[in-house]
PDB file of N, CA and C in Angstrom:
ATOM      1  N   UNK A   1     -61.658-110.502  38.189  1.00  0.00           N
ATOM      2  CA  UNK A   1     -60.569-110.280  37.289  1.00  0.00           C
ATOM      3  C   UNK A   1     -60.521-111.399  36.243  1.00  0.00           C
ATOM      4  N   UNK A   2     -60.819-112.883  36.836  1.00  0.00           N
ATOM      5  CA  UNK A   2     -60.426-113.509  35.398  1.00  0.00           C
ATOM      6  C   UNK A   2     -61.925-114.025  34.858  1.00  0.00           C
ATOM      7  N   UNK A   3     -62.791-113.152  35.414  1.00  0.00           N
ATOM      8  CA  UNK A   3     -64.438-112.715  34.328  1.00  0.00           C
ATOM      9  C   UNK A   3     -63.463-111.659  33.384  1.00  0.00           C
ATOM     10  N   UNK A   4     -63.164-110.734  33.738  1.00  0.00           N
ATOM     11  CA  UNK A   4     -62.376-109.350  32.551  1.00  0.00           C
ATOM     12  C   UNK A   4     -61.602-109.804  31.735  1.00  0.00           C
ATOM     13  N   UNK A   5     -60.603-110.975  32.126  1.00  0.00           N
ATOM     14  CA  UNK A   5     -59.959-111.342  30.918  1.00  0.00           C
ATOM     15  C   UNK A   5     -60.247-112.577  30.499  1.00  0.00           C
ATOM     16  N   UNK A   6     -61.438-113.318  30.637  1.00  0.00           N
ATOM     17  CA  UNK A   6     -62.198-113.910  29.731  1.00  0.00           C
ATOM     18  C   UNK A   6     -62.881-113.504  28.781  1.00  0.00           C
ATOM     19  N   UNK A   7     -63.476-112.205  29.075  1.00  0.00           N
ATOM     20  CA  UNK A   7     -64.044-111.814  28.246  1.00  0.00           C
ATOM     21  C   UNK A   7     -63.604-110.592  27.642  1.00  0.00           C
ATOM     22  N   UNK A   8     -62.184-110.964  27.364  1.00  0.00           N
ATOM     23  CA  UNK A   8     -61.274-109.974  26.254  1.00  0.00           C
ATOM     24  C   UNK A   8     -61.087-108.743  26.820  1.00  0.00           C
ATOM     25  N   UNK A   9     -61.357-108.386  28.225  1.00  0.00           N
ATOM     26  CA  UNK A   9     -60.980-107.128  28.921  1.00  0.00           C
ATOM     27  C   UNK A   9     -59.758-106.744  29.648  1.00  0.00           C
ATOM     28  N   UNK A  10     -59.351-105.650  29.841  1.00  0.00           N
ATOM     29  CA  UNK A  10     -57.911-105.604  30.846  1.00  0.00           C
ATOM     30  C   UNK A  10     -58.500-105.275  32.223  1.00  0.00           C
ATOM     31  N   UNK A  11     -57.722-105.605  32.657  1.00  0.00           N
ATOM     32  CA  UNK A  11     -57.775-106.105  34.204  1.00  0.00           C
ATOM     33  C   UNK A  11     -57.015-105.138  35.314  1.00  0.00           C
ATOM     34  N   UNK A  12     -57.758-104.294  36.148  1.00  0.00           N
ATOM     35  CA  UNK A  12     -56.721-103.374  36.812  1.00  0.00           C
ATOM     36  C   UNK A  12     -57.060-102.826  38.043  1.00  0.00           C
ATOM     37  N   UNK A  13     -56.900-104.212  38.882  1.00  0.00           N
ATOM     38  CA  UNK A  13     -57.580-104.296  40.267  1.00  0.00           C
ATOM     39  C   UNK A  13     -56.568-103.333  41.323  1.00  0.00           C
ATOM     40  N   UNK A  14     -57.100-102.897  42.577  1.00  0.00           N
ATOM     41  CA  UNK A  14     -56.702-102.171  42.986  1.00  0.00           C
ATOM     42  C   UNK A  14     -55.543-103.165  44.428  1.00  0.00           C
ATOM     43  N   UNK A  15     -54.830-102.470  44.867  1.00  0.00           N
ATOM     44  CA  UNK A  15     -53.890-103.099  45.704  1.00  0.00           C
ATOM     45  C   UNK A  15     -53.142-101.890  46.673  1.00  0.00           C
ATOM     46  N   UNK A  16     -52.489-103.133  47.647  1.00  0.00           N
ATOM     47  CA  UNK A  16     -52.048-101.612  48.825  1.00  0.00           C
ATOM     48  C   UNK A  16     -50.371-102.438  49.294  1.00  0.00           C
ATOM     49  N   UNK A  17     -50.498-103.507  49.346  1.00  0.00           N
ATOM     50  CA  UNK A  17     -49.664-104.414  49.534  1.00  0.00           C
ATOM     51  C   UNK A  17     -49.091-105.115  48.651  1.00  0.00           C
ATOM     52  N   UNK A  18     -47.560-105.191  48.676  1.00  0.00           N
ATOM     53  CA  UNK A  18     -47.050-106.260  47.884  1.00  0.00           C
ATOM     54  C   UNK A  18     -47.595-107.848  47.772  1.00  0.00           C
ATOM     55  N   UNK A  19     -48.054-108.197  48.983  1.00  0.00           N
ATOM     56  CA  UNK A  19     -48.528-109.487  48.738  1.00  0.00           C
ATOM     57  C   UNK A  19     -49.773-109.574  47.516  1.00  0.00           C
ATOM     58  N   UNK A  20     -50.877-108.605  47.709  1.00  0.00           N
ATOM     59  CA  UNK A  20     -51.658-108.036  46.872  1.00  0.00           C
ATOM     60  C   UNK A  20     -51.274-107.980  45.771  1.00  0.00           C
ATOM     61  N   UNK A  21     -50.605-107.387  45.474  1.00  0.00           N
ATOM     62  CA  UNK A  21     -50.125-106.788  43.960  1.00  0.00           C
ATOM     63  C   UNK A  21     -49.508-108.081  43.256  1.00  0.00           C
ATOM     64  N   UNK A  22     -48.597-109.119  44.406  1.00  0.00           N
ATOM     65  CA  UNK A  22     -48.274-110.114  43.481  1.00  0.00           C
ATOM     66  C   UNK A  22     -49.210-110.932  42.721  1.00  0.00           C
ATOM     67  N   UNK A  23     -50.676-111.302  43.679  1.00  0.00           N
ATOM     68  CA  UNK A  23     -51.394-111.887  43.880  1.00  0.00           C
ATOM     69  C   UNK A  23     -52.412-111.683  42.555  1.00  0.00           C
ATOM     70  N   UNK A  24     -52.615-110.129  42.509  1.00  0.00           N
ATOM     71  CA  UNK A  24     -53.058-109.755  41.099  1.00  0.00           C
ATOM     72  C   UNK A  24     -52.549-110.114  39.807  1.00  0.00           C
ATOM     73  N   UNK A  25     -51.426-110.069  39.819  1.00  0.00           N
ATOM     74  CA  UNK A  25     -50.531-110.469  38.838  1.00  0.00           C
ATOM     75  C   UNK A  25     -50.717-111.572  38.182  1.00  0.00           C
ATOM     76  N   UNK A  26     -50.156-112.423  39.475  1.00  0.00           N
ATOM     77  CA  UNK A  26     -50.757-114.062  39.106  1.00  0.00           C
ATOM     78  C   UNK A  26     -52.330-114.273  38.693  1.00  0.00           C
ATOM     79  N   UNK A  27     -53.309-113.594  38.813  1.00  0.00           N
ATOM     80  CA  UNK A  27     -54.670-114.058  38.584  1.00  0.00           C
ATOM     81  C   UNK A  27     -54.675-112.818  37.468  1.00  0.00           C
ATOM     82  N   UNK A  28     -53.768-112.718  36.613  1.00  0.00           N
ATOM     83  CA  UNK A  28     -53.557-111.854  35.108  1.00  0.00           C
ATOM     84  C   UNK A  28     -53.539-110.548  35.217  1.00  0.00           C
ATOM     85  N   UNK A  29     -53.845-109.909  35.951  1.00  0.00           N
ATOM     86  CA  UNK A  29     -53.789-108.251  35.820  1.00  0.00           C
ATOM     87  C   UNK A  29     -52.950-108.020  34.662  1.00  0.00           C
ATOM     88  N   UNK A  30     -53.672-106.862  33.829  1.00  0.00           N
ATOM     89  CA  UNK A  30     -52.469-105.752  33.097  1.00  0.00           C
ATOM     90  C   UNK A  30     -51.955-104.787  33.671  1.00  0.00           C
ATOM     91  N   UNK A  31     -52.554-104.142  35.096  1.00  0.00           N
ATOM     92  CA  UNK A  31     -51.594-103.191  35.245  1.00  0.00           C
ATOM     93  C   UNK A  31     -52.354-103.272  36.903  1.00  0.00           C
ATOM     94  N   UNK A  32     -51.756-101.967  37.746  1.00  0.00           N
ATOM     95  CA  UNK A  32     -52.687-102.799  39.058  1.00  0.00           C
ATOM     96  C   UNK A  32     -52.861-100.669  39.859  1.00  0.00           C
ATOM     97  N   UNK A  33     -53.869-100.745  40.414  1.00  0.00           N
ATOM     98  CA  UNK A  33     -54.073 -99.211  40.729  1.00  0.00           C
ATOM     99  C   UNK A  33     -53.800 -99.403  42.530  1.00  0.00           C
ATOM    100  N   UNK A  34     -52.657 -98.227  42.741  1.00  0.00           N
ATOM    101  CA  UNK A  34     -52.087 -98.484  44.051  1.00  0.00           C
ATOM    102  C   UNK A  34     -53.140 -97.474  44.266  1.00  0.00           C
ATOM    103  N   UNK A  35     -54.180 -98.169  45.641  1.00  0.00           N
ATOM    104  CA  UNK A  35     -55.296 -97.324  46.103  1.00  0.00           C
ATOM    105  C   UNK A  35     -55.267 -97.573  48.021  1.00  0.00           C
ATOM    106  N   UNK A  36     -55.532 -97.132  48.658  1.00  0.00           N
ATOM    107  CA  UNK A  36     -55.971 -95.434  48.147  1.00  0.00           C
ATOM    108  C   UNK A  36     -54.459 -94.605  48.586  1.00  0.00           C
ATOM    109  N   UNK A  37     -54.298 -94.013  47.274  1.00  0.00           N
ATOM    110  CA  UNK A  37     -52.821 -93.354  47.153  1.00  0.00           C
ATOM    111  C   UNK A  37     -52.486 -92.432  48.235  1.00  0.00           C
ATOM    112  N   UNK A  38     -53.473 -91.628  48.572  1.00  0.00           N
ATOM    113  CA  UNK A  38     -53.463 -90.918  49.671  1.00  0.00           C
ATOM    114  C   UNK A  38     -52.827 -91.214  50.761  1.00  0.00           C
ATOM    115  N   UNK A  39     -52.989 -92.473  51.164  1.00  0.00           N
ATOM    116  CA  UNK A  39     -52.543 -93.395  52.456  1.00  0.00           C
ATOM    117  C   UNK A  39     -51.096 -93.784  51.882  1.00  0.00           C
ATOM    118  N   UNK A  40     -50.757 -93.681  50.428  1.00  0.00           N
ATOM    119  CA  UNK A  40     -49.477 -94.660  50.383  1.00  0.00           C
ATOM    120  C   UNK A  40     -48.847 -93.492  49.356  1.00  0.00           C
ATOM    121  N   UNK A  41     -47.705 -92.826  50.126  1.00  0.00           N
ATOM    122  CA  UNK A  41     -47.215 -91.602  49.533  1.00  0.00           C
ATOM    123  C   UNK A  41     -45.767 -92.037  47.895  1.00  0.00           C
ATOM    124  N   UNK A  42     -45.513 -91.173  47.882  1.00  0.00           N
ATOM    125  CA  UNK A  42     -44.424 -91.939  46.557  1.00  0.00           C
ATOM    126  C   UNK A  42     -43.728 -92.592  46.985  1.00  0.00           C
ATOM    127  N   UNK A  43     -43.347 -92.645  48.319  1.00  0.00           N
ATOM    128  CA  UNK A  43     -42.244 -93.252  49.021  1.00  0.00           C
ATOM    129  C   UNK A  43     -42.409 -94.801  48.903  1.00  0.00           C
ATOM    130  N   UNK A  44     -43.574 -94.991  48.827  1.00  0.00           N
ATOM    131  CA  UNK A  44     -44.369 -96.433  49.132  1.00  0.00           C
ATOM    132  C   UNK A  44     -43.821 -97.040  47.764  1.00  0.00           C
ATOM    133  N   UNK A  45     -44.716 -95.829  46.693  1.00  0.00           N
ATOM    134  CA  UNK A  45     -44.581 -96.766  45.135  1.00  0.00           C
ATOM    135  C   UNK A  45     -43.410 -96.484  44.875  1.00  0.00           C
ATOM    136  N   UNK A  46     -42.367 -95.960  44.992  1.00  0.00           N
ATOM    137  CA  UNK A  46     -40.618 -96.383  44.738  1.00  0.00           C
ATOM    138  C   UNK A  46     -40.602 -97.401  45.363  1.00  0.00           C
ATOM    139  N   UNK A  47     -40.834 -97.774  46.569  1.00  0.00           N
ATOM    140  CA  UNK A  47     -40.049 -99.057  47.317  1.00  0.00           C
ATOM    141  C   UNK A  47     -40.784-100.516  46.431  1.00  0.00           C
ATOM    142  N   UNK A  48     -42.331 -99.971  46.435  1.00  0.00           N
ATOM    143  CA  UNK A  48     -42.951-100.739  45.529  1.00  0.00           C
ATOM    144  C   UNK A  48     -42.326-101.206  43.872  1.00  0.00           C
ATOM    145  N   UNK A  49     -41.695-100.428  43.296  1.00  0.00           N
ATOM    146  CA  UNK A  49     -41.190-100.547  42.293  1.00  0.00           C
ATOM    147  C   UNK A  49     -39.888-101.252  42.049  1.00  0.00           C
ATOM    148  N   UNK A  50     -39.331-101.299  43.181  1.00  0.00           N
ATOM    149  CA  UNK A  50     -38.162-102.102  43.075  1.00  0.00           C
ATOM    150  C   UNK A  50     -38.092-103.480  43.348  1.00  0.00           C
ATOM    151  N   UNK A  51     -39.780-104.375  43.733  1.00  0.00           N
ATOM    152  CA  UNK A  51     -39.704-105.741  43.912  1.00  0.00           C
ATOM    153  C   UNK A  51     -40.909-106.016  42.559  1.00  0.00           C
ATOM    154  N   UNK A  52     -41.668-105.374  42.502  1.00  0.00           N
ATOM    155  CA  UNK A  52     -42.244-105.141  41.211  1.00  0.00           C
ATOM    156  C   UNK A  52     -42.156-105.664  39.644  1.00  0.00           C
ATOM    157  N   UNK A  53     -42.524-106.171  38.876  1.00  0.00           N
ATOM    158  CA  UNK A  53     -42.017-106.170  37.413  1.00  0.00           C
ATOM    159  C   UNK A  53     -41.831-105.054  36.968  1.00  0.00           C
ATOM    160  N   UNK A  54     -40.773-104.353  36.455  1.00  0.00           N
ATOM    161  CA  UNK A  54     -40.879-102.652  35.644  1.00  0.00           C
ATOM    162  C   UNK A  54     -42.256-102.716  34.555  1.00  0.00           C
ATOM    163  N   UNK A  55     -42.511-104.092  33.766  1.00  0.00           N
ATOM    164  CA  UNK A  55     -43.206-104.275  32.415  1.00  0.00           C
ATOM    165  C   UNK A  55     -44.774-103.755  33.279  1.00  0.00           C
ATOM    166  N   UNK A  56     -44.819-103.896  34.422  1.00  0.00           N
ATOM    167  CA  UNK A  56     -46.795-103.915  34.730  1.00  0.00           C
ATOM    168  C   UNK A  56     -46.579-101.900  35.125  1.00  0.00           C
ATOM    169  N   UNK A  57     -47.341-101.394  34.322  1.00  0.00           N
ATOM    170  CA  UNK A  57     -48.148-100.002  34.991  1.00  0.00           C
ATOM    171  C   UNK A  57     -48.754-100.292  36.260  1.00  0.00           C
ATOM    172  N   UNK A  58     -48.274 -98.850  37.619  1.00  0.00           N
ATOM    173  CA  UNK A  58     -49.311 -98.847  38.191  1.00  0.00           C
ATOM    174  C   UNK A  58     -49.896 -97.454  38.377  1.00  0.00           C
ATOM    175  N   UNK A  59     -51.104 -97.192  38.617  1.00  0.00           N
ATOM    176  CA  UNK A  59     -51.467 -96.081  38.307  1.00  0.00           C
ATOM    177  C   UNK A  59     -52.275 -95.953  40.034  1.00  0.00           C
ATOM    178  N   UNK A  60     -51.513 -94.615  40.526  1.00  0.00           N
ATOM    179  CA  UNK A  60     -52.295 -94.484  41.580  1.00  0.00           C
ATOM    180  C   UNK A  60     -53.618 -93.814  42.130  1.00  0.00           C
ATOM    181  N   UNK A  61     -54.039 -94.029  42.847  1.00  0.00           N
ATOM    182  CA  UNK A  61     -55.961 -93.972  42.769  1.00  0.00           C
ATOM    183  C   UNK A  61     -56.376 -93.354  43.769  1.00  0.00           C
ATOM    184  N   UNK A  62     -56.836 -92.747  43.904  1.00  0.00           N
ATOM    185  CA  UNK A  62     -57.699 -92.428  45.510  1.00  0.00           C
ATOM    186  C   UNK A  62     -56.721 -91.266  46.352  1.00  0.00           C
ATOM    187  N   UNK A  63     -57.428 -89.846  45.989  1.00  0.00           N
ATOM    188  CA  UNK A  63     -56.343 -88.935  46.801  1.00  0.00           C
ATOM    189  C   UNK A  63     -55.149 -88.222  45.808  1.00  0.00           C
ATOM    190  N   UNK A  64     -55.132 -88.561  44.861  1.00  0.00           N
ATOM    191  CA  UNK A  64     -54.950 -87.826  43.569  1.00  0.00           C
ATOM    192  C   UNK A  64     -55.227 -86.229  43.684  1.00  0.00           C
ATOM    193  N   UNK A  65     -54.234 -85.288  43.649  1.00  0.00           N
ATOM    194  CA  UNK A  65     -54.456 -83.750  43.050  1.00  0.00           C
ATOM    195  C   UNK A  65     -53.223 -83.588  42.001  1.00  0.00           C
ATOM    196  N   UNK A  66     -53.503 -82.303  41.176  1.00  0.00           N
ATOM    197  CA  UNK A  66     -52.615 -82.030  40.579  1.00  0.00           C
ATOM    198  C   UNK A  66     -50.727 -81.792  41.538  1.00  0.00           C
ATOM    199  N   UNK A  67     -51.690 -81.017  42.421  1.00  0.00           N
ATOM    200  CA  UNK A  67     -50.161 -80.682  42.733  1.00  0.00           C
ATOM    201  C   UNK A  67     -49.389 -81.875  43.194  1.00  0.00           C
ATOM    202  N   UNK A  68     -50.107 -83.243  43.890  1.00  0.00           N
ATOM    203  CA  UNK A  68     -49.586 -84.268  44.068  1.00  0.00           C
ATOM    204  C   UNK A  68     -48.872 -85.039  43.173  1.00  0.00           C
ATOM    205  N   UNK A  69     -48.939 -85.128  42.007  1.00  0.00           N
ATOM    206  CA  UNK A  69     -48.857 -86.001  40.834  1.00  0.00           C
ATOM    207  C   UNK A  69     -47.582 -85.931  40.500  1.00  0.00           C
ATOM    208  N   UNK A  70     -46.725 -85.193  40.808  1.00  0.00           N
ATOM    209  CA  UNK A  70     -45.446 -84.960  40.661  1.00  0.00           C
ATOM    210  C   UNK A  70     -44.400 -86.233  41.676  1.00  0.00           C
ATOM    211  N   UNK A  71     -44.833 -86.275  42.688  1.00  0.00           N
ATOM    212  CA  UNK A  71     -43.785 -87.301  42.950  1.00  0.00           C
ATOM    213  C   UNK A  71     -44.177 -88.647  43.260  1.00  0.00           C
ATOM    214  N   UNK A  72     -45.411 -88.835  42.207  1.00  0.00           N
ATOM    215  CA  UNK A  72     -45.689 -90.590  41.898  1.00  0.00           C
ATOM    216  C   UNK A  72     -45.148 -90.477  41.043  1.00  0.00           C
ATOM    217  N   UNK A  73     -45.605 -89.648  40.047  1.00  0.00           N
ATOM    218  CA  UNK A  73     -44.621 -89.915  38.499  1.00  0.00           C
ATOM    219  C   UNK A  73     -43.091 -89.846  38.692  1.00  0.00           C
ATOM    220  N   UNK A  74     -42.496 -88.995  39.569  1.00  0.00           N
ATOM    221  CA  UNK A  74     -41.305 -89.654  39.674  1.00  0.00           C
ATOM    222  C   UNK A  74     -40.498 -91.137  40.255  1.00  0.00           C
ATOM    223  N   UNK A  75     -41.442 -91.558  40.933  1.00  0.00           N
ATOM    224  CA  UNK A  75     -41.716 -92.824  41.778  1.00  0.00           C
ATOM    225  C   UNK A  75     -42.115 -94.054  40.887  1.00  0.00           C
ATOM    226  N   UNK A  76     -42.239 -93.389  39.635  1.00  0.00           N
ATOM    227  CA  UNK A  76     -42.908 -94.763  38.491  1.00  0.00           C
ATOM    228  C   UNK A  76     -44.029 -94.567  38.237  1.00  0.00           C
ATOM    229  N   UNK A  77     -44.969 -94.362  38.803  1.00  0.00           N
ATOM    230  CA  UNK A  77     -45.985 -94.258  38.112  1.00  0.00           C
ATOM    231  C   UNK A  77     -46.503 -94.514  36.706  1.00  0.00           C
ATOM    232  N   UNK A  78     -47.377 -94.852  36.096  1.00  0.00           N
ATOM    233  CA  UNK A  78     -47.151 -95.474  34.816  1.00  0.00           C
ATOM    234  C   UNK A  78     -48.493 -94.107  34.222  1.00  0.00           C
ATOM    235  N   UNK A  79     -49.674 -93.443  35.415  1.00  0.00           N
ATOM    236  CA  UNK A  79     -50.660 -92.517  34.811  1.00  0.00           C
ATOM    237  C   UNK A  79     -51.616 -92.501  36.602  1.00  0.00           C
ATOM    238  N   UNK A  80     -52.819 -92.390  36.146  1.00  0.00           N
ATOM    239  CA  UNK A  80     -53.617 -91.599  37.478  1.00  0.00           C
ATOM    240  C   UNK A  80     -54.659 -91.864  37.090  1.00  0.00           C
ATOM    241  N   UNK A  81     -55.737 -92.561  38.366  1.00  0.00           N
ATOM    242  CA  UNK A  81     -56.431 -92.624  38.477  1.00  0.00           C
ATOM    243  C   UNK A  81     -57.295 -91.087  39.295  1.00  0.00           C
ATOM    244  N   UNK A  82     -58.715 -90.754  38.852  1.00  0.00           N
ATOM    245  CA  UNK A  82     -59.041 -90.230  39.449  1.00  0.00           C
ATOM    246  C   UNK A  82     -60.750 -89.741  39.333  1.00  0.00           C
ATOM    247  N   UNK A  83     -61.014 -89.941  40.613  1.00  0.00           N
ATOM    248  CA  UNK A  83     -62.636 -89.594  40.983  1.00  0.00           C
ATOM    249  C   UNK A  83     -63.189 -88.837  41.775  1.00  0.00           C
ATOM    250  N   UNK A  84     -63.073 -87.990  42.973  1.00  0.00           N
ATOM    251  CA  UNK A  84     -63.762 -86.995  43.660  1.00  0.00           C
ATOM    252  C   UNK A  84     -63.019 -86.007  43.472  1.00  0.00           C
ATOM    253  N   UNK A  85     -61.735 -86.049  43.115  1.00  0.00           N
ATOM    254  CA  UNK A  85     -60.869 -84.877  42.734  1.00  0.00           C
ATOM    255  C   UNK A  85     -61.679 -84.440  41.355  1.00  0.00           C
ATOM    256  N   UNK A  86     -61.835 -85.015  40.942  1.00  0.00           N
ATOM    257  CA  UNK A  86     -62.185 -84.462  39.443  1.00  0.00           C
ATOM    258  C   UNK A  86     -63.710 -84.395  39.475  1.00  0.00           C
ATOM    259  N   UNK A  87     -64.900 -85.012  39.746  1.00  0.00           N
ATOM    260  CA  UNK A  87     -66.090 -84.476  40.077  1.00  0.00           C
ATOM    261  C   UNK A  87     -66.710 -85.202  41.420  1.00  0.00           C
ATOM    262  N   UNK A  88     -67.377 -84.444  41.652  1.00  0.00           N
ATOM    263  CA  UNK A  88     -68.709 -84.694  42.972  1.00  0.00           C
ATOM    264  C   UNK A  88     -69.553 -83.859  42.957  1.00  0.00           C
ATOM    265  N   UNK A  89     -70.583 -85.627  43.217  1.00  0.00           N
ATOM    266  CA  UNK A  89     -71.871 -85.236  42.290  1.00  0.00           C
ATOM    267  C   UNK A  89     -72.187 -83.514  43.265  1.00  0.00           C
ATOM    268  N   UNK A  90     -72.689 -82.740  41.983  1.00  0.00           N
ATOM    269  CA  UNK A  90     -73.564 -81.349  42.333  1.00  0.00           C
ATOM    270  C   UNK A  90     -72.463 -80.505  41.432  1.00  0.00           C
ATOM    271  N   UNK A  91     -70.769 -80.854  41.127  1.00  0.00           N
ATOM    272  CA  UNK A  91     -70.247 -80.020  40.691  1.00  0.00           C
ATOM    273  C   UNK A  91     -71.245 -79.406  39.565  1.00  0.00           C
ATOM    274  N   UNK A  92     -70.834 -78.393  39.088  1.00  0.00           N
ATOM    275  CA  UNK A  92     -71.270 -77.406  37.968  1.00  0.00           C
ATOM    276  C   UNK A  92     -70.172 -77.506  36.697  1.00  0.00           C
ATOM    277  N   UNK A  93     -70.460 -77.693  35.124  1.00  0.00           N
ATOM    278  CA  UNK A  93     -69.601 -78.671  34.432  1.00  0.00           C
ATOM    279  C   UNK A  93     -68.322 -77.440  34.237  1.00  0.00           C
ATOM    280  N   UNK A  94     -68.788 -76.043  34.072  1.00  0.00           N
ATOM    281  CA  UNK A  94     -67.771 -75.394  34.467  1.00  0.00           C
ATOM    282  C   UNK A  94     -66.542 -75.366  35.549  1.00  0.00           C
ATOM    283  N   UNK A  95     -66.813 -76.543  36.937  1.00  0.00           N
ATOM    284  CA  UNK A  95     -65.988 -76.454  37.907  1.00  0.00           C
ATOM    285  C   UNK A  95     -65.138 -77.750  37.551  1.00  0.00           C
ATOM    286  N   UNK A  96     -66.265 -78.952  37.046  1.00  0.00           N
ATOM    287  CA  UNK A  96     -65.406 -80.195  36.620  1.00  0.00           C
ATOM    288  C   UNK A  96     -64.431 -79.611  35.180  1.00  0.00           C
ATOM    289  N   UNK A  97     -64.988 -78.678  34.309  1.00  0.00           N
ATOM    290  CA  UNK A  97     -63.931 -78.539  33.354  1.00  0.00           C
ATOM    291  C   UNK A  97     -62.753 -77.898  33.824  1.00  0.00           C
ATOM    292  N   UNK A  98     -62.457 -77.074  34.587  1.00  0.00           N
ATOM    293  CA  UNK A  98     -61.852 -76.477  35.327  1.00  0.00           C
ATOM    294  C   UNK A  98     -60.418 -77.544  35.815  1.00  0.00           C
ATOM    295  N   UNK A  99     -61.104 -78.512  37.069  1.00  0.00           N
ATOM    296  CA  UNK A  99     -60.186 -79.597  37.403  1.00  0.00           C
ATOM    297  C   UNK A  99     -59.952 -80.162  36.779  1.00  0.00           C
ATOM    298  N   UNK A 100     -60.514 -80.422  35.799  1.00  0.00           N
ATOM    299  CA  UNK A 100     -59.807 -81.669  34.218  1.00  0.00           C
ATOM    300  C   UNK A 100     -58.903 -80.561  33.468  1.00  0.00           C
ATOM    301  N   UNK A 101     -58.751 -79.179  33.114  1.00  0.00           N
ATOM    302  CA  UNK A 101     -57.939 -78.730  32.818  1.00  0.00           C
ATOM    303  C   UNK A 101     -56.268 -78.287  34.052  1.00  0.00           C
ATOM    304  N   UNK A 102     -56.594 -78.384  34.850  1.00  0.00           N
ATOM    305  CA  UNK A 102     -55.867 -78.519  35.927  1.00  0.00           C
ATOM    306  C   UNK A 102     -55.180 -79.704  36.268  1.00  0.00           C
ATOM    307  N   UNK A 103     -55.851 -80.955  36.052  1.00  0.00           N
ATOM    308  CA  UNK A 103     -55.225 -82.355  35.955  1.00  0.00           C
ATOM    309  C   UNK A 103     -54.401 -82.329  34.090  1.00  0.00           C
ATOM    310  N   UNK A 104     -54.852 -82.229  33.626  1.00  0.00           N
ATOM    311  CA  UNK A 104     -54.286 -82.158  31.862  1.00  0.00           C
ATOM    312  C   UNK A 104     -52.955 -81.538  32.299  1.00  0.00           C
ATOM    313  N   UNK A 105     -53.243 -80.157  32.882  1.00  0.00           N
ATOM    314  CA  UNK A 105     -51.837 -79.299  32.441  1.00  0.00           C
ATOM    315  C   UNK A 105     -50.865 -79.711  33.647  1.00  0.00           C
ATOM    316  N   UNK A 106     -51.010 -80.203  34.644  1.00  0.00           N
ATOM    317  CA  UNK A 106     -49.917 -81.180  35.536  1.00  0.00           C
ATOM    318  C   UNK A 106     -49.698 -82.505  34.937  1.00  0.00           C
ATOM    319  N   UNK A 107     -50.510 -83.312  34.403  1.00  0.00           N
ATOM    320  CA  UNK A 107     -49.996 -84.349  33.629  1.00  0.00           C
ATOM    321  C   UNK A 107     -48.748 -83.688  32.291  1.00  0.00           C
ATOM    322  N   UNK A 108     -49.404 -82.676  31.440  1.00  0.00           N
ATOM    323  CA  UNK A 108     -48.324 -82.230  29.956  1.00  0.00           C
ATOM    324  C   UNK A 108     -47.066 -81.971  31.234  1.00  0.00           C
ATOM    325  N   UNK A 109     -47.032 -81.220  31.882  1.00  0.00           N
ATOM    326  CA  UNK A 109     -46.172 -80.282  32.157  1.00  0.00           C
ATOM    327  C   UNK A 109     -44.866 -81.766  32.882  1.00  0.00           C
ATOM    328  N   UNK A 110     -45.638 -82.847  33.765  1.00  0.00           N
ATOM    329  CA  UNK A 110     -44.634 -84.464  33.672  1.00  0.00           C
ATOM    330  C   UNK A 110     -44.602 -84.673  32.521  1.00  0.00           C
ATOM    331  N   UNK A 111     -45.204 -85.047  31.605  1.00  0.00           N
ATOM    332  CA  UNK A 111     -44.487 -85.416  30.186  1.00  0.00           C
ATOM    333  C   UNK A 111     -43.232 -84.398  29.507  1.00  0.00           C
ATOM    334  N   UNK A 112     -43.569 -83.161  29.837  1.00  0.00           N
ATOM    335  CA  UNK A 112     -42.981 -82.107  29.345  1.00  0.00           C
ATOM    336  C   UNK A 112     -43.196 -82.358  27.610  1.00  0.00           C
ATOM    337  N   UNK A 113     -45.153 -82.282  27.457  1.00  0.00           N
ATOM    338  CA  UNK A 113     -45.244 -82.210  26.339  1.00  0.00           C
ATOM    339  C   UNK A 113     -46.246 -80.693  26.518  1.00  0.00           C
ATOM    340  N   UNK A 114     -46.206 -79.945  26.696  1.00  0.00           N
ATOM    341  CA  UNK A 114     -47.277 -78.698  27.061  1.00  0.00           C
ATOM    342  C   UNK A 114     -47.400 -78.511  25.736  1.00  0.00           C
ATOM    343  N   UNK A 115     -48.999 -78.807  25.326  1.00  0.00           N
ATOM    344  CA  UNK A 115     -49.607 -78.481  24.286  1.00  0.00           C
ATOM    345  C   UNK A 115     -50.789 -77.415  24.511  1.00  0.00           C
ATOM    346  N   UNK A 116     -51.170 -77.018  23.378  1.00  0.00           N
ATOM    347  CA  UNK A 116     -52.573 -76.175  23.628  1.00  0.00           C
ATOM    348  C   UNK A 116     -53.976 -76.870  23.903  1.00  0.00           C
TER     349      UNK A 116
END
């Protein structure tokens, strides 16, 4: 992490624990990815959010679906990380476009910006 923001990068190490997350903080993080989300339901990142700085994003990682995404973002969430949900290796780019349009339209539909 402080190789990334030496060399003019943001910083957005992953964490499971408050001690963690403080710990990131202090060694500069911009924002910190609560992983693996799967294991740590919204319940976690509300409680998480209330010892927290409001100013740092965290974006949760690992175990990510659309239909899930609804009650991190109500929990704070700042956005979403995501990797086997969205491809593994062999998909066909028709199946990854598919889940990236499926992640898009559960992300608009939390913003409540539904665009075309």
């Amino acid at each position: 992490m402080r190789a990334a923001k030496a060399g003019g990068l943001l910083a957005v190490p992953g964490f499971a624990t408050p001690t963690e997350a403080f710990a990131m903080l202090e060694a500069g993080a911009d924002a910190l990815k609560l992983f693996p989300a799967e294991g740590l339901p919204p319940v976690v990142l509300k409680a998480l959010r209330a010892v927290l700085p409001s100013s740092v994003p965290i974006l949760p990682v690992g175990g990510i679906r659309p239909e899930t995404m609804a009650g991190y973002w109500q929990a704070g969430a700042a956005g979403f990380g995501l990797g086997s949900a969205l491809y593994k290796p062999g998909d066909a780019p028709v199946t990854v476009h598919q889940k990236a349009l499926a992640f898009r339209q559960a992300m608009e539909a939390l913003q409540g910006t539904l665009t075309a």
